[in-house]
C-alpha atoms as a PDB file:
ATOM      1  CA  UNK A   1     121.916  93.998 103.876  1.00  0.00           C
ATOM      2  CA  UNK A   2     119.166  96.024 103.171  1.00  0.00           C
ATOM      3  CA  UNK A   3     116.402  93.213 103.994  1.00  0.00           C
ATOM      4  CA  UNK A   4     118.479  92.711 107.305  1.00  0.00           C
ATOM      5  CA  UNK A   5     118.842  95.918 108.479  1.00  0.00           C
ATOM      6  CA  UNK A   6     114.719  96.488 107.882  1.00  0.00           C
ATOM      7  CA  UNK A   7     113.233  93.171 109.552  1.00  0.00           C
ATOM      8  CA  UNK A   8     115.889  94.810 112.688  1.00  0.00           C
ATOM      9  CA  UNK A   9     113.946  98.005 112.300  1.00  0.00           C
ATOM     10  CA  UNK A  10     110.728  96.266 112.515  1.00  0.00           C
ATOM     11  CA  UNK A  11     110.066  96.665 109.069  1.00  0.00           C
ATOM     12  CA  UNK A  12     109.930  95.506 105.599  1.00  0.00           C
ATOM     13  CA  UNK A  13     112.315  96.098 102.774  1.00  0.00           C
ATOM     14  CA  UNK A  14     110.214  96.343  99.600  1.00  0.00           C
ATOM     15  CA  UNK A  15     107.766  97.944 101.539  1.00  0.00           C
ATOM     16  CA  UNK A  16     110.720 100.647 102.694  1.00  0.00           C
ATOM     17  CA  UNK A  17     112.132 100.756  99.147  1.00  0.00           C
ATOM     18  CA  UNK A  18     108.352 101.375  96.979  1.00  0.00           C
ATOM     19  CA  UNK A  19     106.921 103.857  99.307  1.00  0.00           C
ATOM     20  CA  UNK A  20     110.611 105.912  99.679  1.00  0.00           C
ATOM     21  CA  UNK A  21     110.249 106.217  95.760  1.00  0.00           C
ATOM     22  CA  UNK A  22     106.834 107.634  96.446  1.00  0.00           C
ATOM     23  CA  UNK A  23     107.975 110.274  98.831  1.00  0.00           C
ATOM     24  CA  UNK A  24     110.178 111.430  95.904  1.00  0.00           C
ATOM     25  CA  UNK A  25     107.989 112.018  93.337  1.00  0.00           C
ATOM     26  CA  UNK A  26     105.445 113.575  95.908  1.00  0.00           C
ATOM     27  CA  UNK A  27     107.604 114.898  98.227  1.00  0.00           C
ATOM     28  CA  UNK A  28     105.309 117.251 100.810  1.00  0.00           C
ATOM     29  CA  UNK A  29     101.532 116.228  98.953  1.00  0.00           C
ATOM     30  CA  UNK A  30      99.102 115.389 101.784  1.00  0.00           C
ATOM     31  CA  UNK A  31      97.513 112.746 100.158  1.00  0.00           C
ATOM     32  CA  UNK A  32     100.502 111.027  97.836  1.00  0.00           C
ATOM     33  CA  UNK A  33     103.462 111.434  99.763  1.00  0.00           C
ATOM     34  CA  UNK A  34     104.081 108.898 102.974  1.00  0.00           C
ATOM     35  CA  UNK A  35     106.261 110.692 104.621  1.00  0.00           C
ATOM     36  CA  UNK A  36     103.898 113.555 104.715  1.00  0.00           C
ATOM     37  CA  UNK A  37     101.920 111.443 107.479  1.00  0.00           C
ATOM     38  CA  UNK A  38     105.223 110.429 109.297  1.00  0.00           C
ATOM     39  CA  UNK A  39     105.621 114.038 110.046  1.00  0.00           C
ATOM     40  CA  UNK A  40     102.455 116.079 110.197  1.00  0.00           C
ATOM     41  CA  UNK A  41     100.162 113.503 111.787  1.00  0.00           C
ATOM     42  CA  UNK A  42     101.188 113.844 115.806  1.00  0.00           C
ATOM     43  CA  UNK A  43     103.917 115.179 118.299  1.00  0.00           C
ATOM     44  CA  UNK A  44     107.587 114.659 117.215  1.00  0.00           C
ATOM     45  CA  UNK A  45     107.974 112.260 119.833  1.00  0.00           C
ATOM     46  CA  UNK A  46     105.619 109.564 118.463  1.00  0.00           C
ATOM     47  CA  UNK A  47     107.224 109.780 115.045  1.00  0.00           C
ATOM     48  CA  UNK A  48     108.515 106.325 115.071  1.00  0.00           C
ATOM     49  CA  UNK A  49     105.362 104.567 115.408  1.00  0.00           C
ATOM     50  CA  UNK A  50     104.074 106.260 112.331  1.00  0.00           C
ATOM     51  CA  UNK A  51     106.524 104.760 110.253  1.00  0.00           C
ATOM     52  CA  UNK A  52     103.911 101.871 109.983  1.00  0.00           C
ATOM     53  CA  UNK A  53     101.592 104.101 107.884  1.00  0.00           C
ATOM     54  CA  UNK A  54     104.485 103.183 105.121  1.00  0.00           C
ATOM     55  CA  UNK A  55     102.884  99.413 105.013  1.00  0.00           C
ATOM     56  CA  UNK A  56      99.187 100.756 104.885  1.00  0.00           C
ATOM     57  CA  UNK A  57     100.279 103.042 102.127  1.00  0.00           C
ATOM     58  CA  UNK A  58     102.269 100.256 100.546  1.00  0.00           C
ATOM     59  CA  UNK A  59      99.201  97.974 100.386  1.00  0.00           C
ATOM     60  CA  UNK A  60      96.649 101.214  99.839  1.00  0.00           C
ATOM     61  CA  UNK A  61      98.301 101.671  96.707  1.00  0.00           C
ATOM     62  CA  UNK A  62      99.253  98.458  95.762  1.00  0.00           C
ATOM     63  CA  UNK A  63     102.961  99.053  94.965  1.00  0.00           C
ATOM     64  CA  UNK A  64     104.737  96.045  95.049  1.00  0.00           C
ATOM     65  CA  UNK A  65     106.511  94.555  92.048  1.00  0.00           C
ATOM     66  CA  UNK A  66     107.137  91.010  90.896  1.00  0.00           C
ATOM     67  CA  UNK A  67     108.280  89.235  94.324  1.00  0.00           C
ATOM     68  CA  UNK A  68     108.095  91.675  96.594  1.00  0.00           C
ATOM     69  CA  UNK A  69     104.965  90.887  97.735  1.00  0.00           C
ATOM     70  CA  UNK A  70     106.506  87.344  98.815  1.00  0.00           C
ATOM     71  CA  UNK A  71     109.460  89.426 100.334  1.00  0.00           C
ATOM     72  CA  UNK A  72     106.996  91.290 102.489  1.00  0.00           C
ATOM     73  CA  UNK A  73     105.337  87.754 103.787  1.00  0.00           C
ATOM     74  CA  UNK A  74     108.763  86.367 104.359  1.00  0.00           C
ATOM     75  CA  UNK A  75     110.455  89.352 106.708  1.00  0.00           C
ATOM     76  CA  UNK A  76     106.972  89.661 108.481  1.00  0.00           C
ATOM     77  CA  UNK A  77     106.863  86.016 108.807  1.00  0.00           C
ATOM     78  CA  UNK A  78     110.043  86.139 110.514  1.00  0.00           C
ATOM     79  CA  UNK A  79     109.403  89.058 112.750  1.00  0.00           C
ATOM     80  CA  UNK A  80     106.390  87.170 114.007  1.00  0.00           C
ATOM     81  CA  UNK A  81     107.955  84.249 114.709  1.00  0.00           C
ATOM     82  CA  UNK A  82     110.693  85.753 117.038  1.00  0.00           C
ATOM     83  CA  UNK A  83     108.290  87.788 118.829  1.00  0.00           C
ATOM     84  CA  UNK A  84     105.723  83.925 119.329  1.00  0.00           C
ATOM     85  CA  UNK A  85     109.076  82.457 120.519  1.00  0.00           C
ATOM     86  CA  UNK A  86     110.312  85.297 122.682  1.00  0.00           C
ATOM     87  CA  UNK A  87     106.710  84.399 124.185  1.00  0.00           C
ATOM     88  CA  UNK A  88     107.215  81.253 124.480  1.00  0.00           C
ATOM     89  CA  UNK A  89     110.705  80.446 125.682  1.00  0.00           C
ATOM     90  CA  UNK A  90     110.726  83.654 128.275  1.00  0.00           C
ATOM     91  CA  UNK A  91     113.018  85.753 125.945  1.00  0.00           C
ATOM     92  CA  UNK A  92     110.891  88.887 125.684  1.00  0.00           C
ATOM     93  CA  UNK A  93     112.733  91.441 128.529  1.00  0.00           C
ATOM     94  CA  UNK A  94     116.036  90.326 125.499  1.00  0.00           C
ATOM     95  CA  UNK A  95     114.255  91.479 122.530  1.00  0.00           C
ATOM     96  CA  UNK A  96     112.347  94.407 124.432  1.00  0.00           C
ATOM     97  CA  UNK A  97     115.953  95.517 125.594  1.00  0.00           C
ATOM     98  CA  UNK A  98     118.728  94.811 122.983  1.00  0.00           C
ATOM     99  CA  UNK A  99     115.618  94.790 119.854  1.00  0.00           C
ATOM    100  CA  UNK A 100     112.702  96.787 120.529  1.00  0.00           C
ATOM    101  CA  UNK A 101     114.562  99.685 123.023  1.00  0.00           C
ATOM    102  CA  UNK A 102     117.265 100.354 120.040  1.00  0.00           C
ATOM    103  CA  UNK A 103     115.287 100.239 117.231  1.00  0.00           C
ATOM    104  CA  UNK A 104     112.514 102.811 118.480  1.00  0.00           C
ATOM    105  CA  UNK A 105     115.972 105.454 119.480  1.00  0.00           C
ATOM    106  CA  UNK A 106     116.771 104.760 115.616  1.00  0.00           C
ATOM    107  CA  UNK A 107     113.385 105.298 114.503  1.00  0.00           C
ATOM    108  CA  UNK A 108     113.299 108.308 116.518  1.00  0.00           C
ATOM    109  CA  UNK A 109     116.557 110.028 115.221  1.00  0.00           C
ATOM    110  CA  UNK A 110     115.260 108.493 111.464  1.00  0.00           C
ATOM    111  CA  UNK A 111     112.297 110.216 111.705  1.00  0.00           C
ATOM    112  CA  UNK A 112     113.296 113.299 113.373  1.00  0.00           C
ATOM    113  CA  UNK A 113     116.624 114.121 110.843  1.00  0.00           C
ATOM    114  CA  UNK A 114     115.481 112.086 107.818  1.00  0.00           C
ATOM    115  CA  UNK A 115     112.136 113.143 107.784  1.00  0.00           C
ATOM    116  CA  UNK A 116     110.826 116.210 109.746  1.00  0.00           C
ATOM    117  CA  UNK A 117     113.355 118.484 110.320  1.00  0.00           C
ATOM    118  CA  UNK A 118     114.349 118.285 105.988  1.00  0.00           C
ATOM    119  CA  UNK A 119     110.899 118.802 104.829  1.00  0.00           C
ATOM    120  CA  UNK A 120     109.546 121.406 107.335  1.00  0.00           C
ATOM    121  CA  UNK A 121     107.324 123.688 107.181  1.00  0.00           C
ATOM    122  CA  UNK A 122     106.006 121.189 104.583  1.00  0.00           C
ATOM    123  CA  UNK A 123     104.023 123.510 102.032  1.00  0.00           C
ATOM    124  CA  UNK A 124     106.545 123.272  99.467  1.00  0.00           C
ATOM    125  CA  UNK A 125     106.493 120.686  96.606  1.00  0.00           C
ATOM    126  CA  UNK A 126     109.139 122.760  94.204  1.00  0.00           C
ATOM    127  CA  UNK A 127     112.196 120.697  93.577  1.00  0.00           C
ATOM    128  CA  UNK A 128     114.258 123.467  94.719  1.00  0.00           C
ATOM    129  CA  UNK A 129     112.505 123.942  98.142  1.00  0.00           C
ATOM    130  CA  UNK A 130     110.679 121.618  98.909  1.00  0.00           C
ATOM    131  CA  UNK A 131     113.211 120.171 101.146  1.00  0.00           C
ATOM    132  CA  UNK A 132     116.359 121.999 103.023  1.00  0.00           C
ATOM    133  CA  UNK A 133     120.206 121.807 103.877  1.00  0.00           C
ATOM    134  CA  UNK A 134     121.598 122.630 107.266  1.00  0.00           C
ATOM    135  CA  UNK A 135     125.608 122.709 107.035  1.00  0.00           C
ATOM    136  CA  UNK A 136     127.801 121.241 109.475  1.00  0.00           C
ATOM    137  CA  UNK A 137     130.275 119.554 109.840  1.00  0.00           C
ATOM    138  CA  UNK A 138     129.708 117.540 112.901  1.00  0.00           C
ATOM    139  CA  UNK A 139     125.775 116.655 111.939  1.00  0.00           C
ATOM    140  CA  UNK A 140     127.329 115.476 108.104  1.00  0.00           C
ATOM    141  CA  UNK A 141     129.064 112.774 110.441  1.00  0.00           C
ATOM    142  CA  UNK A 142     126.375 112.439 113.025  1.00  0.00           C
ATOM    143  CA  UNK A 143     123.520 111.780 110.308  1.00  0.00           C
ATOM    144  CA  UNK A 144     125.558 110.433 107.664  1.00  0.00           C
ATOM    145  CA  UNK A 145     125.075 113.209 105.207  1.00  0.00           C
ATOM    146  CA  UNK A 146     121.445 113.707 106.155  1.00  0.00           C
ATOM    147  CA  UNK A 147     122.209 116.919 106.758  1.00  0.00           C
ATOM    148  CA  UNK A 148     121.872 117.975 103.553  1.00  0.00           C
ATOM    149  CA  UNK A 149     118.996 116.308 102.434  1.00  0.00           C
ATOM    150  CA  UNK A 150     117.881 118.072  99.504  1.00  0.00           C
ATOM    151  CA  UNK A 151     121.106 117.100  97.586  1.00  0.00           C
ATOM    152  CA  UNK A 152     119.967 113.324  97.842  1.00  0.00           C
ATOM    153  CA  UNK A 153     116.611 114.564  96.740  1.00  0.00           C
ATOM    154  CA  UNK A 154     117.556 116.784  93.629  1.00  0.00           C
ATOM    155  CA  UNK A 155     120.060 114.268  92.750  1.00  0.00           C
ATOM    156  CA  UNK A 156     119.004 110.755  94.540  1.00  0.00           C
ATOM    157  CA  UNK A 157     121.890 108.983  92.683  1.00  0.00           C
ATOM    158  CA  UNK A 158     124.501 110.942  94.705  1.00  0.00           C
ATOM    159  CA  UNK A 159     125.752 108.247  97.449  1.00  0.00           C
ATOM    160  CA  UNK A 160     125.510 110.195 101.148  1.00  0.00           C
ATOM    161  CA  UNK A 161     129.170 110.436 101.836  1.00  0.00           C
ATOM    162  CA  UNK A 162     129.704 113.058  98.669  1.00  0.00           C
ATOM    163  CA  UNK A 163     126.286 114.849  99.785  1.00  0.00           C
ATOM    164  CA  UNK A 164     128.618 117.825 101.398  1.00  0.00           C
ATOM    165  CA  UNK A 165     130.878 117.359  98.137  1.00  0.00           C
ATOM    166  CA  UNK A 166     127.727 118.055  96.316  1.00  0.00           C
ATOM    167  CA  UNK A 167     126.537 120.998  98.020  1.00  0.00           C
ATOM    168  CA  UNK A 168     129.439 122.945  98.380  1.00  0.00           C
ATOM    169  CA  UNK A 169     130.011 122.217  94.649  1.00  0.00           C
ATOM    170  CA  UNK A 170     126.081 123.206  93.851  1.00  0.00           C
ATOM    171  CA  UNK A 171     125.914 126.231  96.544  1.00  0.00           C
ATOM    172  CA  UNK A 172     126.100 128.789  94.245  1.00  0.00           C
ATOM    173  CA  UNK A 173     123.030 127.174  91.983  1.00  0.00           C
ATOM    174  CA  UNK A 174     120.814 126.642  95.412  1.00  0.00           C
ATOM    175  CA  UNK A 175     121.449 130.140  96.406  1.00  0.00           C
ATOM    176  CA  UNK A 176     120.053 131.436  92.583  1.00  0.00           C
ATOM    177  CA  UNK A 177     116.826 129.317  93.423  1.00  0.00           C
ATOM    178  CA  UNK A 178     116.435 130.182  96.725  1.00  0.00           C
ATOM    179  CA  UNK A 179     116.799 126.915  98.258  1.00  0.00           C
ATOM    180  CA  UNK A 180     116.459 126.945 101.970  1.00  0.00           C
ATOM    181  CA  UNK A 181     119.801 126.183 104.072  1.00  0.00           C
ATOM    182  CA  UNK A 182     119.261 126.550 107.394  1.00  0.00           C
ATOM    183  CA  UNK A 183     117.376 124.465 110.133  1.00  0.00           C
ATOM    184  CA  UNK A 184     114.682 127.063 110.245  1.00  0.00           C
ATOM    185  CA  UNK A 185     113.729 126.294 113.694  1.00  0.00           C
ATOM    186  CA  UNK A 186     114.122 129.651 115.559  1.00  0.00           C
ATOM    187  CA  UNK A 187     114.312 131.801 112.616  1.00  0.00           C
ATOM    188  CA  UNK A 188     111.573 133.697 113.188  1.00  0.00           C
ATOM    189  CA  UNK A 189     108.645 133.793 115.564  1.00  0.00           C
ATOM    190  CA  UNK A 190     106.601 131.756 113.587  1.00  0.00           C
ATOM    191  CA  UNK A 191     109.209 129.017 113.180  1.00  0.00           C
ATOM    192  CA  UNK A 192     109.379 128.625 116.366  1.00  0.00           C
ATOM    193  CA  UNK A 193     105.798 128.636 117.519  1.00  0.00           C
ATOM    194  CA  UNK A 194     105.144 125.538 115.008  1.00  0.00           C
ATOM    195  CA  UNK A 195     108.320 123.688 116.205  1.00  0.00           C
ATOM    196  CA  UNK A 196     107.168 123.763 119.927  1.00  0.00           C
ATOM    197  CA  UNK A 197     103.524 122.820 118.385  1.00  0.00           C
ATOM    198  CA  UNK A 198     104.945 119.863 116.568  1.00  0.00           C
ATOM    199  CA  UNK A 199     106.825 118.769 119.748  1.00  0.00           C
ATOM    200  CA  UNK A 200     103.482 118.821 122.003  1.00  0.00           C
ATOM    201  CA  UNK A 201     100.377 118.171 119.235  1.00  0.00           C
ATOM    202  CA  UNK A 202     102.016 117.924 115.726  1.00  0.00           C
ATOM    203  CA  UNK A 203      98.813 117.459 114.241  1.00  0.00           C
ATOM    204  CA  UNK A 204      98.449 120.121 111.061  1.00  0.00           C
ATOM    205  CA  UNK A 205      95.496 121.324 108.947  1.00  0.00           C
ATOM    206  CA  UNK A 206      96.068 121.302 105.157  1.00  0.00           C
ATOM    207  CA  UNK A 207      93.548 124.289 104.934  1.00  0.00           C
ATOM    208  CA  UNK A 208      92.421 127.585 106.213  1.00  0.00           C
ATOM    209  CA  UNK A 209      88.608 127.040 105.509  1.00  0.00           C
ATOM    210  CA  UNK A 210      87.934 123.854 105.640  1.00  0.00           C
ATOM    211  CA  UNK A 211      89.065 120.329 106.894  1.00  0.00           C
ATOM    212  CA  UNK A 212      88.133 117.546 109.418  1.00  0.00           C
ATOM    213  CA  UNK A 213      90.082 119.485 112.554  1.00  0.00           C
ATOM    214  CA  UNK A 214      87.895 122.582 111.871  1.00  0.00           C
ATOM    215  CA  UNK A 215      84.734 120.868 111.751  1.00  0.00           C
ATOM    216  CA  UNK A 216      85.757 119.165 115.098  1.00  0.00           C
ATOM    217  CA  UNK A 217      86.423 122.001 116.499  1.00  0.00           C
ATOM    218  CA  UNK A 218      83.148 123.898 115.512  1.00  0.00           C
ATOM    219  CA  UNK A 219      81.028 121.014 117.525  1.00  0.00           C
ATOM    220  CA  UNK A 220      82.615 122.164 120.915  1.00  0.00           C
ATOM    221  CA  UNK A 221      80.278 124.324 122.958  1.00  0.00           C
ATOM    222  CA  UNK A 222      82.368 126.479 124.531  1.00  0.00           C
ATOM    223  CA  UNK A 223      82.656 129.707 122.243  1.00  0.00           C
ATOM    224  CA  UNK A 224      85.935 130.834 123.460  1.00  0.00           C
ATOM    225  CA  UNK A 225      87.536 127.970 123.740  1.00  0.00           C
ATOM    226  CA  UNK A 226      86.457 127.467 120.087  1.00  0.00           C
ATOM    227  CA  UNK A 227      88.407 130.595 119.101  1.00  0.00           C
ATOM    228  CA  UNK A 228      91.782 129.695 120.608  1.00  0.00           C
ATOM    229  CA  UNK A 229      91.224 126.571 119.070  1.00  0.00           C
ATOM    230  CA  UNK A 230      90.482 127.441 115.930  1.00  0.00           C
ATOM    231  CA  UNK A 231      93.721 130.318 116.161  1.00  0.00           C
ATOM    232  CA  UNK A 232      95.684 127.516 116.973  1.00  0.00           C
ATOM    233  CA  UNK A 233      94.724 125.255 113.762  1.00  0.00           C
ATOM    234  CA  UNK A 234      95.069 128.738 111.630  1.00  0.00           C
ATOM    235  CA  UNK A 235      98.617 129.601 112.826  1.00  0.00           C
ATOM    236  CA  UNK A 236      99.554 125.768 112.362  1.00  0.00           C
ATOM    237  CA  UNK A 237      97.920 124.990 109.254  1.00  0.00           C
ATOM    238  CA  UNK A 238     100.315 124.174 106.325  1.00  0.00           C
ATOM    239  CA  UNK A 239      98.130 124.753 102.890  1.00  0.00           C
ATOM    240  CA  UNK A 240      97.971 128.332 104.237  1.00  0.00           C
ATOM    241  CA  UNK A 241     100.463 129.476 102.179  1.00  0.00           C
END
């Protein structure tokens, strides 16, 4: 199932499953977790496509085990070879409409609920917060449970249909630590501000100081154009904190 559902997805399983176990022992690091790129490296609305840093990361760091390698080879063998026939026998407009069309509105809503809106603002790597629940009702259905993501990450053994089970059983222990329960996005000013940033740019600076944006930046000519710039990357940044 879980082989089927990837190579549908345009993807790979072992490559899905290695790098997923990554995200969990690094959730929010800039440099080990994958996910961190998937949702800090452009505008919300070209998450999918940057679900294919997962099989640069999975070959960066060489993370495949026994056959997965073979696995990999396989499922992308496959995908090729629909996409070389779809050329070939005039099939493309089928697999860019009932393939390609579906599984970018899946890796939209994947990336979107599974990924950014769980982790943001993303400076956290604490257990406890370094990852969020939003209650209700209707999303627990909509996402499958999603909704309260950090119960799958404090506890990834919990299947996602006792996820609200688990949280309303564990509220009073995520309230003691502080854990953050809410979507976040118009909490404050700030919240905001970075939401609408993500949706348009999405592109964040891991420091205040120093980093590849700011040194960008600082070749522009323009002085004042510089500053805005440069007020931008500062209220965006996420190792601010």
């Amino acid at each position: 199932m879980g082989h089927g559902s990837a190579i549908l997805l345009g993807f790979s399983f072992p490559v899905f499953t290695r790098v997923h176990l990554q995200h969990h022992i690094h959730v929010n690091d800039p440099k080990k977790d994958p996910d961190h790129i998937v949702s800090t490296f452009g505008p919300i609305w070209l998450i999918a496509p940057r679900f294919f840093y997962h099989e640069i990361f999975f070959f960066q760091k060489k993370l495949w085990r026994k056959y997965e390698l073979l696995q990999w080879g396989i499922e992308r063998s496959i995908f090729i070879t629909l996409i070389l026939a779809g050329l070939k026998f005039d099939f493309m407009n089928l697999i860019y409409n009932l393939w390609f069309g579906p599984a970018l509105m899946v890796g939209v809503t994947l990336g979107i609920f599974f990924d950014y809106l769980p982790h943001r603002p993303f400076r956290s790597r604490n257990k406890w917060i370094n990852s969020r629940v939003y209650p209700s009702k209707f999303m627990n259905i909509l996402i499958m449970g999603q909704n309260y993501h950090l119960i799958h990450h404090l506890w990834p053994s919990i299947p996602w249909f006792e996820y609200k089970i688990a949280y309303e059983k564990t509220k009073p222990l995520l309230d003691m630590k502080g854990s953050p329960q809410r979507v976040g996005i118009f909490e404050t000013k700030e919240d905001t501000y970075n939401f609408i940033y993500d949706l348009l740019i999405g592109v964040r600076s891991h420091t205040n100081k120093k980093g590849k944006l700011r040194k960008l930046i600082n070749l522009y000519p323009s002085l004042k154009i510089k500053k805005v710039l440069l007020k931008i990357i500062n209220n965006t940044s996420i190792g601010r904190n």
